[in-house]
N, C-alpha and C. Protein backbone atom coordinates (compact mmCIF):
# COMPACT_ATOMS: atom_id res chain seq x y z
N UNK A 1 59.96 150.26 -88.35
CA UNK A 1 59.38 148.97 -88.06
C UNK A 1 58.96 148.25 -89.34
N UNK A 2 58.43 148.81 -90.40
CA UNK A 2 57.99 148.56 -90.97
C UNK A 2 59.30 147.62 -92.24
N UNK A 3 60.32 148.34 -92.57
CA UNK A 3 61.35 148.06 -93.35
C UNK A 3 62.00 147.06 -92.48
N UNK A 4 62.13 146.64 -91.63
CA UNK A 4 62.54 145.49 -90.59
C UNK A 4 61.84 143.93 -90.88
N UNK A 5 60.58 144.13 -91.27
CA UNK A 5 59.63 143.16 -91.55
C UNK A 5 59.55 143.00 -93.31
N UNK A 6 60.01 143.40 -93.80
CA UNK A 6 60.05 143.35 -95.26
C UNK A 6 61.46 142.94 -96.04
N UNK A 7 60.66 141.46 -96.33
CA UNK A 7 61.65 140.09 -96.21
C UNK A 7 61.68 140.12 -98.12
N UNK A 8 60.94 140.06 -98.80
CA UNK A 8 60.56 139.93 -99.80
C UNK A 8 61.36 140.28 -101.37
N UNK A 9 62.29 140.26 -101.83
CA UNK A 9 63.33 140.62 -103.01
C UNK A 9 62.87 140.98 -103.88
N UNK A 10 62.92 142.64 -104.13
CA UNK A 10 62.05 143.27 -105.09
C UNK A 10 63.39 143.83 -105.72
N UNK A 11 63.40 144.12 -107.06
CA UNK A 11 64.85 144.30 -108.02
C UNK A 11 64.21 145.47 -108.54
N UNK A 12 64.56 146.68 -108.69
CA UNK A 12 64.02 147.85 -109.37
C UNK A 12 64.89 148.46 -110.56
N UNK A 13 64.86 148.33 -111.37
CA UNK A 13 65.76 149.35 -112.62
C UNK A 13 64.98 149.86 -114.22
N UNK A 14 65.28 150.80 -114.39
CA UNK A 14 64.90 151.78 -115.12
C UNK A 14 63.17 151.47 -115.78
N UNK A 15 62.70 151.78 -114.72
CA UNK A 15 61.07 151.57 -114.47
C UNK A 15 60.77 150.17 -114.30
N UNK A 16 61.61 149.06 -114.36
CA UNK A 16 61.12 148.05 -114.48
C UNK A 16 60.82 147.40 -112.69
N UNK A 17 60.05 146.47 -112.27
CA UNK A 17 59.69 145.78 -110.92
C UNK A 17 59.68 144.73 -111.18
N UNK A 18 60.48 143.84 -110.18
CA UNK A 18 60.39 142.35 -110.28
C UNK A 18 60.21 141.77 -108.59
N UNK A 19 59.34 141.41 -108.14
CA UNK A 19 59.04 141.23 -106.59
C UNK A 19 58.86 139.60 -106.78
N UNK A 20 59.55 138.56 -106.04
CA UNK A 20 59.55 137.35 -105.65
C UNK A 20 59.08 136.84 -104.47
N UNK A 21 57.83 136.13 -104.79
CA UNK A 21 57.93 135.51 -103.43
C UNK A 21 58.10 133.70 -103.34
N UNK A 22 57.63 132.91 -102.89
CA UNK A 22 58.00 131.31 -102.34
C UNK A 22 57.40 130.83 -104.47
N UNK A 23 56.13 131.57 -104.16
CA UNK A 23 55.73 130.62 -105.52
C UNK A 23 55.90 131.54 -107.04
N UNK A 24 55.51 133.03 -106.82
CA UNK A 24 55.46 134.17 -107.65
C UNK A 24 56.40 134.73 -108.35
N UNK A 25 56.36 134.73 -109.65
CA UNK A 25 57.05 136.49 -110.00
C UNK A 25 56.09 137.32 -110.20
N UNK A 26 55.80 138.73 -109.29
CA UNK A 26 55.54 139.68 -110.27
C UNK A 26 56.21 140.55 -110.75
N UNK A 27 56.03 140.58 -112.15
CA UNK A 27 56.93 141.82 -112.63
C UNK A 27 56.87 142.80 -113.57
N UNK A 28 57.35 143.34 -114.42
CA UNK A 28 56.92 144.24 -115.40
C UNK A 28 56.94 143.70 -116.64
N UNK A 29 56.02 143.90 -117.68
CA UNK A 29 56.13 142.96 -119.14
C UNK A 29 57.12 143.70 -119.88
N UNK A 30 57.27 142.98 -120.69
CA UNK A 30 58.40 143.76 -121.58
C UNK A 30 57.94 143.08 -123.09
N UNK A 31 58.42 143.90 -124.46
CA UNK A 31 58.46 142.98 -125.58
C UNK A 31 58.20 141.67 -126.37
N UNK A 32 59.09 140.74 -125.17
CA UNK A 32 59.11 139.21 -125.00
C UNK A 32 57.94 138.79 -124.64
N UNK A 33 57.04 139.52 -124.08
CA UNK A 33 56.03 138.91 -123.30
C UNK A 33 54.62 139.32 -124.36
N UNK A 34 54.91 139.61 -125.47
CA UNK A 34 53.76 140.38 -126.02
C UNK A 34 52.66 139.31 -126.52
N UNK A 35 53.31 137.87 -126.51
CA UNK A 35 51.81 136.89 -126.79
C UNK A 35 51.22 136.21 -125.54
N UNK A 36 51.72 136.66 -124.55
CA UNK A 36 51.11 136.45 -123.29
C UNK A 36 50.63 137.38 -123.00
N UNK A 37 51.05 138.83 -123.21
CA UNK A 37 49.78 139.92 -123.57
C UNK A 37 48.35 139.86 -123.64
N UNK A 38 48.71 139.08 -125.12
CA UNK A 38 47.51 138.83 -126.20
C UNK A 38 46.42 138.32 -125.02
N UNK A 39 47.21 136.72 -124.79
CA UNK A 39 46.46 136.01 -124.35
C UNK A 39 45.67 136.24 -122.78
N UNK A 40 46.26 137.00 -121.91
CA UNK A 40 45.95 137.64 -120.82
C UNK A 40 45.38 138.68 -120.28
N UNK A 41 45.22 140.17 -121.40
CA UNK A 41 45.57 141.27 -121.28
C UNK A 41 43.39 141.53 -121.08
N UNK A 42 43.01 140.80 -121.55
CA UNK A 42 41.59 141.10 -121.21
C UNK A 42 41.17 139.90 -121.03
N UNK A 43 41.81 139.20 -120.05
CA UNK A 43 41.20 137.99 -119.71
C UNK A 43 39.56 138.14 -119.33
N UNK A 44 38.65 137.05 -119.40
CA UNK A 44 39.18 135.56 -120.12
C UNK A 44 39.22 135.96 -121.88
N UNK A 45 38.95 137.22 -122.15
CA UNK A 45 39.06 136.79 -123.81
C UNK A 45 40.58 137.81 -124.35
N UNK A 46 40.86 136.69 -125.28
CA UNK A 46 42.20 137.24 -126.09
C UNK A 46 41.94 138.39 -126.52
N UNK A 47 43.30 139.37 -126.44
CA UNK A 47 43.48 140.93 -127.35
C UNK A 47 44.45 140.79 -128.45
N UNK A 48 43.62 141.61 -128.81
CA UNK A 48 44.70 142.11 -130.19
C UNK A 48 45.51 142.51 -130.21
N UNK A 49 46.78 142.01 -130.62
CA UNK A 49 48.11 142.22 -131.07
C UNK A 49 48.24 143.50 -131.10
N UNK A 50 47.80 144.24 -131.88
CA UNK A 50 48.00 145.39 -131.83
C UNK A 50 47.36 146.64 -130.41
N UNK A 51 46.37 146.14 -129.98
CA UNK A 51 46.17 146.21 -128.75
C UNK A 51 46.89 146.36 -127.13
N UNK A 52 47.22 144.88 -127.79
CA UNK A 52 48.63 144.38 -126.59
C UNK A 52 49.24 145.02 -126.59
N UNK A 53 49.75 145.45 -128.16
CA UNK A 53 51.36 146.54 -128.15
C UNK A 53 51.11 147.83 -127.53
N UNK A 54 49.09 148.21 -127.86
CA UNK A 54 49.29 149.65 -126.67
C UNK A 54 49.34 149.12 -125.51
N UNK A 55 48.83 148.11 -125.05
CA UNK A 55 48.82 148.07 -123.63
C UNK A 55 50.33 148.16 -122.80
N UNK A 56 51.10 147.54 -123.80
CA UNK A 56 52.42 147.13 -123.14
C UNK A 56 52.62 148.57 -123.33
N UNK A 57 52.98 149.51 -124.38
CA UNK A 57 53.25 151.04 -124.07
C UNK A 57 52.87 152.05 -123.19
N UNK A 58 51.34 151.41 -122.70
CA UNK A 58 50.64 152.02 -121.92
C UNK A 58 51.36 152.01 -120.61
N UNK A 59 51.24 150.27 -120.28
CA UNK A 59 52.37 150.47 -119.14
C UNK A 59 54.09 150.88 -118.90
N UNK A 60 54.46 150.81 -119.68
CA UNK A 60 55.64 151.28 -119.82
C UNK A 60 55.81 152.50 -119.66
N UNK A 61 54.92 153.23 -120.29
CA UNK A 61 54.87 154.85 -120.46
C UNK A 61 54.15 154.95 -118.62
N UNK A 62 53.39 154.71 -118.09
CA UNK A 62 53.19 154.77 -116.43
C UNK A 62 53.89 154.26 -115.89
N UNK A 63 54.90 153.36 -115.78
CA UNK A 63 55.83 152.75 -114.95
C UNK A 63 56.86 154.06 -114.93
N UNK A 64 57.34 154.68 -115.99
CA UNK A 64 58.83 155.86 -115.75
C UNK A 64 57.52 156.59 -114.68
N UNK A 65 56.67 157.14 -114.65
CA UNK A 65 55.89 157.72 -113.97
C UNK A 65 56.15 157.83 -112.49
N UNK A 66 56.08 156.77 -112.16
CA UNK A 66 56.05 156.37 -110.73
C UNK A 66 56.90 157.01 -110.00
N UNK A 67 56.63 157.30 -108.78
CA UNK A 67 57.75 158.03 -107.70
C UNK A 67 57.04 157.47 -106.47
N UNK A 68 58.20 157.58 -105.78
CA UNK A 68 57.26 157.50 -104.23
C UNK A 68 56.59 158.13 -103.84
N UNK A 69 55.65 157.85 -102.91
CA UNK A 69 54.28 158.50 -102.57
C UNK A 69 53.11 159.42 -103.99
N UNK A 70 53.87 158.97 -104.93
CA UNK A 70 53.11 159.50 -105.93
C UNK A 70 52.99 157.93 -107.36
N UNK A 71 52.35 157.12 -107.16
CA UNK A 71 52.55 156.44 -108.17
C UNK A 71 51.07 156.56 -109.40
N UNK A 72 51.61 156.49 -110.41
CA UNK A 72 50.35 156.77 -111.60
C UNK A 72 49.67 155.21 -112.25
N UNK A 73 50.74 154.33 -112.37
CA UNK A 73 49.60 153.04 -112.43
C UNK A 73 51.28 152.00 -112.48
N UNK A 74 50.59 151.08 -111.70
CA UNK A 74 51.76 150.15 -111.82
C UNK A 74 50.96 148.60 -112.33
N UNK A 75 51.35 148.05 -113.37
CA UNK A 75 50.74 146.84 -113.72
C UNK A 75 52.03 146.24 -114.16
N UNK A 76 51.76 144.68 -112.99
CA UNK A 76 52.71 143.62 -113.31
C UNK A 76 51.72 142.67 -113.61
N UNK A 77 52.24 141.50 -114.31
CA UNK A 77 52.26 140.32 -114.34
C UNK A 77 52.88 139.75 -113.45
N UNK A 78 51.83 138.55 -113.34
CA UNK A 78 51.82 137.59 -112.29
C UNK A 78 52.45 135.99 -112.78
N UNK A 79 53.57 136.04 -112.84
CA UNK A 79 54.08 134.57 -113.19
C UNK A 79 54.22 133.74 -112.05
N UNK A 80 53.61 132.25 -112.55
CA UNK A 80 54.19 131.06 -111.27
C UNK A 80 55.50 130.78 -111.82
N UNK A 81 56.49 130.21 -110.48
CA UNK A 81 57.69 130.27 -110.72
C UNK A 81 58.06 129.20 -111.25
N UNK A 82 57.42 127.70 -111.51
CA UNK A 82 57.42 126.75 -112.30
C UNK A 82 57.22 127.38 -113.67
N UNK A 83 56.59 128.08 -114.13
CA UNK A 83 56.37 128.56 -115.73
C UNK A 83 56.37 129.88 -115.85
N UNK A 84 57.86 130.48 -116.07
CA UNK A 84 57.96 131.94 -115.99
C UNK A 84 57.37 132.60 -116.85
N UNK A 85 57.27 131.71 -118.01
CA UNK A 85 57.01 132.89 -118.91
C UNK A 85 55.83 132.87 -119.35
N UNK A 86 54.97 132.44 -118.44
CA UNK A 86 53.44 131.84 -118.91
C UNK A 86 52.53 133.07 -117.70
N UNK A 87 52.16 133.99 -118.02
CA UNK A 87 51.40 134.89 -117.70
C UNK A 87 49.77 134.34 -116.90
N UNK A 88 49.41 134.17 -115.45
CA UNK A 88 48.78 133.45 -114.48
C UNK A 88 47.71 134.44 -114.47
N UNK A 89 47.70 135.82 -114.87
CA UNK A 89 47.36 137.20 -114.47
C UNK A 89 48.20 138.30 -114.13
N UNK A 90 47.53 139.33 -113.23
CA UNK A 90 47.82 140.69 -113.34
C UNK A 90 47.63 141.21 -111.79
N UNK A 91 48.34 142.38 -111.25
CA UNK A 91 47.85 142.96 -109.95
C UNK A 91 48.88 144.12 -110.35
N UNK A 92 48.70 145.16 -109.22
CA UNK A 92 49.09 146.27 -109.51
C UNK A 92 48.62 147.24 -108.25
N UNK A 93 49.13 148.31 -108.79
CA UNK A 93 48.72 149.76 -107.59
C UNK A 93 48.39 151.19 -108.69
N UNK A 94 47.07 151.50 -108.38
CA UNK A 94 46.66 152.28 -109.61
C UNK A 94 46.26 153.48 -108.85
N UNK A 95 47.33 154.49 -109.36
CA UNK A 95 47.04 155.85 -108.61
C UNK A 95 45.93 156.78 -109.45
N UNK A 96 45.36 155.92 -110.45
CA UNK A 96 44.35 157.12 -111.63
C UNK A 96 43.34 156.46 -111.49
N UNK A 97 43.10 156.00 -110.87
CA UNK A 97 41.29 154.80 -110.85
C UNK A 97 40.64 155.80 -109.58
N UNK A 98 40.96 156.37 -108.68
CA UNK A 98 39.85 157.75 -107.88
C UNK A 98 40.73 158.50 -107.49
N UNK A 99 40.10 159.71 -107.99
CA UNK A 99 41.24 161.07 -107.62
C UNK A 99 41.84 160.86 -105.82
N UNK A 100 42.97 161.12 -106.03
CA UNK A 100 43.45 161.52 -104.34
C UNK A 100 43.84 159.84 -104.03
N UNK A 101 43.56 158.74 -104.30
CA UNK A 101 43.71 157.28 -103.72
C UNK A 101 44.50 156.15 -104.84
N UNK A 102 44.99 155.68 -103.89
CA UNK A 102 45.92 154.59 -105.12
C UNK A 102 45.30 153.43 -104.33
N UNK A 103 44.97 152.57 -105.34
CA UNK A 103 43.65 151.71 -105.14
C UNK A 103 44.87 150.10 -105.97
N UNK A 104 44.86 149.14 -104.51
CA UNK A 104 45.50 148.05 -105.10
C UNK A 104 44.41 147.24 -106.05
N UNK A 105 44.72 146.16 -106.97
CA UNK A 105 43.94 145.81 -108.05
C UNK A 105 44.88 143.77 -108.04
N UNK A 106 44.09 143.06 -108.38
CA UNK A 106 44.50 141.78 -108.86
C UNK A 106 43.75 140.95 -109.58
N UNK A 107 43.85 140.53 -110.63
CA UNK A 107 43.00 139.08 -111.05
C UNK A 107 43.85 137.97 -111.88
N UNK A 108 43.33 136.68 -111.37
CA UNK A 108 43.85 135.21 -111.37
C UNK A 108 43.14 134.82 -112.44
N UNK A 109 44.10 134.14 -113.04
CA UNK A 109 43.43 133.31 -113.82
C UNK A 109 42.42 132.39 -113.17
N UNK A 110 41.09 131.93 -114.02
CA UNK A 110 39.99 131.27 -113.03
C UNK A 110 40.60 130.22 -112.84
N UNK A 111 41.24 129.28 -113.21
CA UNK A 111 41.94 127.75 -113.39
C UNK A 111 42.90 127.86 -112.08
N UNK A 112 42.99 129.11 -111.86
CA UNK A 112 44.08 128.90 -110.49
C UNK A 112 43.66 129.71 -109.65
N UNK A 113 42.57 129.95 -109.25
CA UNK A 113 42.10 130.85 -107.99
C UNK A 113 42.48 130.02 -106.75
N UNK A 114 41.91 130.45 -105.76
CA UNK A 114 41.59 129.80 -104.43
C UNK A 114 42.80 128.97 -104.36
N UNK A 115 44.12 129.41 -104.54
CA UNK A 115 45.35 128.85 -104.02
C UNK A 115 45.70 129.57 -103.10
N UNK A 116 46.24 130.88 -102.69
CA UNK A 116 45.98 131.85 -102.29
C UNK A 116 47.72 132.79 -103.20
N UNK A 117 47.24 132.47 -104.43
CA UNK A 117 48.09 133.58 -104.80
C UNK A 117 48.00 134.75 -104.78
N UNK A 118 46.39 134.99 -104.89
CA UNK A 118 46.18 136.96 -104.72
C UNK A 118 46.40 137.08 -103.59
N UNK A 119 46.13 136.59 -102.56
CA UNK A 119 47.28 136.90 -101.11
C UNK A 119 48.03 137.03 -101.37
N UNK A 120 49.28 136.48 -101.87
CA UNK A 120 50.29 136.95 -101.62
C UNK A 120 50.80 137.92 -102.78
N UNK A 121 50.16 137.96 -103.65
CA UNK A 121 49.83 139.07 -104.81
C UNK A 121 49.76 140.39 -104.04
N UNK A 122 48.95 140.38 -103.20
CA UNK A 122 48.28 141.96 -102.51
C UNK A 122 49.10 142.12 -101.10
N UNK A 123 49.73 141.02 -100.16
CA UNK A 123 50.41 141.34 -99.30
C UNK A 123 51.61 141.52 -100.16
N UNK A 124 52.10 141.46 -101.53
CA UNK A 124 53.78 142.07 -101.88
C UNK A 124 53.31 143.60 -102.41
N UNK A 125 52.21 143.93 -102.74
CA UNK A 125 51.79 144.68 -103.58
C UNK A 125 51.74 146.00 -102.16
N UNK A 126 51.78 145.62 -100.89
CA UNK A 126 51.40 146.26 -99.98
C UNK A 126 52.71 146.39 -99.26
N UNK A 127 53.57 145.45 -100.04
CA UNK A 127 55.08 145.88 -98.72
C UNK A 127 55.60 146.84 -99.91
N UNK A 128 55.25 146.74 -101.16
CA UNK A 128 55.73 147.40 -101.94
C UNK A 128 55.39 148.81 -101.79
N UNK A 129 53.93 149.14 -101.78
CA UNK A 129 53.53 150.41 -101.16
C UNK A 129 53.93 150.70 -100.06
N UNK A 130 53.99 150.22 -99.29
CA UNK A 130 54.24 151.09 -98.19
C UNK A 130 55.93 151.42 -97.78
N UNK A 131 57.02 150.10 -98.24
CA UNK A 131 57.98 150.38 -98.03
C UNK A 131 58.84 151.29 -99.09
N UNK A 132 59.01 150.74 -100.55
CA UNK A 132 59.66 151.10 -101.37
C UNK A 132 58.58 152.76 -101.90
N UNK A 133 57.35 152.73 -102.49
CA UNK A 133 57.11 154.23 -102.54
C UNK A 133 56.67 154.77 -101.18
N UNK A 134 56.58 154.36 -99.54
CA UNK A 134 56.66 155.67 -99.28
C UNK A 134 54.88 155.79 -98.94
N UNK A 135 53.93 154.87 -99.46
CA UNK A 135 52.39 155.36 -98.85
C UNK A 135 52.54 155.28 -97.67
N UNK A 136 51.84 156.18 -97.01
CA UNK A 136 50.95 156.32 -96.07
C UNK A 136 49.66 155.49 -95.96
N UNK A 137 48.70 155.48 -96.65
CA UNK A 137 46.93 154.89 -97.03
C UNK A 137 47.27 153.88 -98.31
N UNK A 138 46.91 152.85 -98.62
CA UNK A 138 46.62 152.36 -100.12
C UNK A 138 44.99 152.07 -99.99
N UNK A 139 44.19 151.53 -100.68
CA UNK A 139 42.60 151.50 -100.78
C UNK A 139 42.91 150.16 -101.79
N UNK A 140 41.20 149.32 -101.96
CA UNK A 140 41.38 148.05 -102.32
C UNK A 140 39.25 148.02 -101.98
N UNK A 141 38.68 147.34 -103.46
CA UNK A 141 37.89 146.84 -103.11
C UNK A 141 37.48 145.88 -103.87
N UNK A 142 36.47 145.24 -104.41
CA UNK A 142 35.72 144.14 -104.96
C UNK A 142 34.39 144.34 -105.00
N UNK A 143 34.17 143.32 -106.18
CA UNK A 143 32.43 143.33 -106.39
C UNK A 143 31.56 143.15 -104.88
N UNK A 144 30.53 143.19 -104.85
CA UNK A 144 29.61 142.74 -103.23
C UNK A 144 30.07 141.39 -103.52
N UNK A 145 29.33 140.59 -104.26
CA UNK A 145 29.12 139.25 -104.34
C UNK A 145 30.86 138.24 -104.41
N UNK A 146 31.87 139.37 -104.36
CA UNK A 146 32.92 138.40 -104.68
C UNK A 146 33.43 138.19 -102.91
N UNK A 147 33.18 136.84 -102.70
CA UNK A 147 33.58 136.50 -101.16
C UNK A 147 34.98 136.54 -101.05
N UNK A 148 35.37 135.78 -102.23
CA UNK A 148 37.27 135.29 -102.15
C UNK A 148 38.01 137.01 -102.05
N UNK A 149 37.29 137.66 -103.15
CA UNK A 149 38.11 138.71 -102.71
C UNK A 149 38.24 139.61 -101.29
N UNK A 150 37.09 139.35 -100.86
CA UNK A 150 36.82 140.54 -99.95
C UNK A 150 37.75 139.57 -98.45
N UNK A 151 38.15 138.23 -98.52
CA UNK A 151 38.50 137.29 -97.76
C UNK A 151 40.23 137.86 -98.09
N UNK A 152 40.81 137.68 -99.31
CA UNK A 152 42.05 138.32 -99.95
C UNK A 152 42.31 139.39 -99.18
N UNK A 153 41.49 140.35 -98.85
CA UNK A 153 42.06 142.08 -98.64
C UNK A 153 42.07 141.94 -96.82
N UNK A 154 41.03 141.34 -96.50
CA UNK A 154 41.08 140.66 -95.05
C UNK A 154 42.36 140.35 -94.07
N UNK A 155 42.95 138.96 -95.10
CA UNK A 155 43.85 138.37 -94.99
C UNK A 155 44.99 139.24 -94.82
N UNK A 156 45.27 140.38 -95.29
CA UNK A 156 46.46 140.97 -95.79
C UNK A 156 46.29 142.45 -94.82
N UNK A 157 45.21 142.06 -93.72
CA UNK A 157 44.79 143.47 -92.62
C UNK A 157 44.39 144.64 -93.32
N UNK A 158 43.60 144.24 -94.34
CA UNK A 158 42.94 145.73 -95.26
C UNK A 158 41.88 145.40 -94.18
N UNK A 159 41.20 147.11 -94.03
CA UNK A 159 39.73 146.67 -93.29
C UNK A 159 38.82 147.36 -93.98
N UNK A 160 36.96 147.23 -94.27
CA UNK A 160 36.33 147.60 -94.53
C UNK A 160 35.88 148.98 -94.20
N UNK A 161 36.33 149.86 -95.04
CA UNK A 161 36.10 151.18 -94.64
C UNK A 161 34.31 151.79 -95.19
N UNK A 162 34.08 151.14 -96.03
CA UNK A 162 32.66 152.10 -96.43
C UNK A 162 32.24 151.79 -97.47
N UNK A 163 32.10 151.58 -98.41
CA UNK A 163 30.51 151.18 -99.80
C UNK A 163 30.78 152.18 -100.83
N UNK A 164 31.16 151.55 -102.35
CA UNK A 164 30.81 153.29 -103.18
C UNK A 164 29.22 152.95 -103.31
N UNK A 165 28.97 153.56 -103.95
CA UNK A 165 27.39 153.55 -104.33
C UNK A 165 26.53 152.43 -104.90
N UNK A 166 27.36 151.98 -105.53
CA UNK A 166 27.01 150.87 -105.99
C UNK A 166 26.86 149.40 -104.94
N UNK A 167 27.27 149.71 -104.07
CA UNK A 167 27.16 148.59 -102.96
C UNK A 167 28.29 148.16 -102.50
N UNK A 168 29.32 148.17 -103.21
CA UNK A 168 30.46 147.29 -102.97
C UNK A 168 31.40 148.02 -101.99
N UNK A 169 32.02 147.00 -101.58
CA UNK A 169 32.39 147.58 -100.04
C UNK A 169 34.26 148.31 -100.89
N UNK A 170 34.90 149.37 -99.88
CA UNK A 170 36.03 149.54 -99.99
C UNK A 170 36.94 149.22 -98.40
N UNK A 171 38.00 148.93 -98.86
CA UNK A 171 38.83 148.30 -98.04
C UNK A 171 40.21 149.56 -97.82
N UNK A 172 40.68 149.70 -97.10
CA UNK A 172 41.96 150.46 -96.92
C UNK A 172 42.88 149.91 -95.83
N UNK A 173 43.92 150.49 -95.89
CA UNK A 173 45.19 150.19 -94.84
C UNK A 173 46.21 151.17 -94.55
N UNK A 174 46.33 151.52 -93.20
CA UNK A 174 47.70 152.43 -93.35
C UNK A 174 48.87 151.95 -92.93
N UNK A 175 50.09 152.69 -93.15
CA UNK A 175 51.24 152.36 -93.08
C UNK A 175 51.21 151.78 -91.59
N UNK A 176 50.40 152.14 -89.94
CA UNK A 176 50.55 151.86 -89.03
C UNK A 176 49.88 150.58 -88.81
N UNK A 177 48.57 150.35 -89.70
CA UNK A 177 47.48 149.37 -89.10
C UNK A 177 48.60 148.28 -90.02
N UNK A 178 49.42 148.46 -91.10
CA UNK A 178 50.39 147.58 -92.08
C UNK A 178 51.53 146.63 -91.09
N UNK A 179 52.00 147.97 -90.23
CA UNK A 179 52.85 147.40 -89.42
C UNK A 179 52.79 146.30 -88.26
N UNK A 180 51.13 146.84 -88.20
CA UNK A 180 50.83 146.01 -86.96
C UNK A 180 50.23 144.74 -87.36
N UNK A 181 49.77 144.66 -88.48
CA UNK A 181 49.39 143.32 -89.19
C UNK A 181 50.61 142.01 -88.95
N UNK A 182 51.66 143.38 -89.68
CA UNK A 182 52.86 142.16 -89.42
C UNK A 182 53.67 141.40 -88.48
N UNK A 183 53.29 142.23 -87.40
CA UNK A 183 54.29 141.99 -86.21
C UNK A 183 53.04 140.68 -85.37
N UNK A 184 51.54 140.91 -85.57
CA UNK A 184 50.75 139.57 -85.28
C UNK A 184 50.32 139.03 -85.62
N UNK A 185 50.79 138.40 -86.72
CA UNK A 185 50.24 137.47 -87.88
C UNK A 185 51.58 136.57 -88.01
């Protein structure tokens, strides 16, 4: 059921991800992309070049990683499809952020929030999990105080499962409650 409903053109080759949707690319950085790195990579403040270059190795070196049902950190960039090569932000699926859980992740540039690109950031990020690797569970949360996000994970049939300690709520979804999102929405 689930691969029936998953409309979305995701291109996969030798670690690299490129998922399209109406307005989005996300995809994997490469080389070319290393001053949009700079400028993105710890938004809102610029990184260092040399920085960037670990970061981009960083991900590169976790992208061969990845397998289904086992992924170790996946970080794309978030391009609008009017300006490809202009880096909007970041989202991803991070299997090393709590033992045992791969925990989806996104942030927008502030200048373009509240469009609803992390929607559709976190609903590709979720056909991606569940269809192409193979989850079962993904997990997803946000600060207390961030409304838009906790509205984002909502949207996309994550539900509020429980609080870490700190207050902030966690969100999860399974492959069944995924399916059923889609078929009534």
């Amino acid at each position: 059921m689930v691969k029936a409903a998953y409309k979305v053109c995701i291109k996969q080759r030798r670690g690299r991800v490129e998922i399209f949707t109406d307005e989005l690319i996300l995809r994997t950085v490469t080389e070319s992309d290393i001053d949009e790195i700079v400028r993105m990579w710890n938004y809102p403040n610029e990184e260092t070049l040399e920085n960037a270059y670990q970061a981009l190795e960083y991900m590169q070196q976790t992208h061969k990683k990845n397998r289904p049902k086992a992924i170790c950190h996946l970080c794309l960039a978030i391009f609008y499809k009017k300006e490809p090569k202009r880096i909007i932000g970041w989202c991803g699926l991070d299997g090393e952020a709590e033992n045992g859980k791969t925990v989806l992740f996104y942030c927008i540039d502030k200048e373009l929030r509240n469009r609803g690109y992390a929607t559709q950031c976190v609903k590709e990020l979720l056909k991606y999990a569940f269809v192409d690797m193979e989850y079962d569970v993904v997990y997803g949360g946000c600060e207390k105080e961030n409304h838009e996000s906790y509205r984002v994970m909502q949207k996309a049939g994550m539900i509020q499962k429980n609080f870490y300690k700190n207050g902030d709520p966690i969100f999860y979804i399974d492959k069944e409650a995924y399916a059923h999102h889609l078929t009534s929405s």
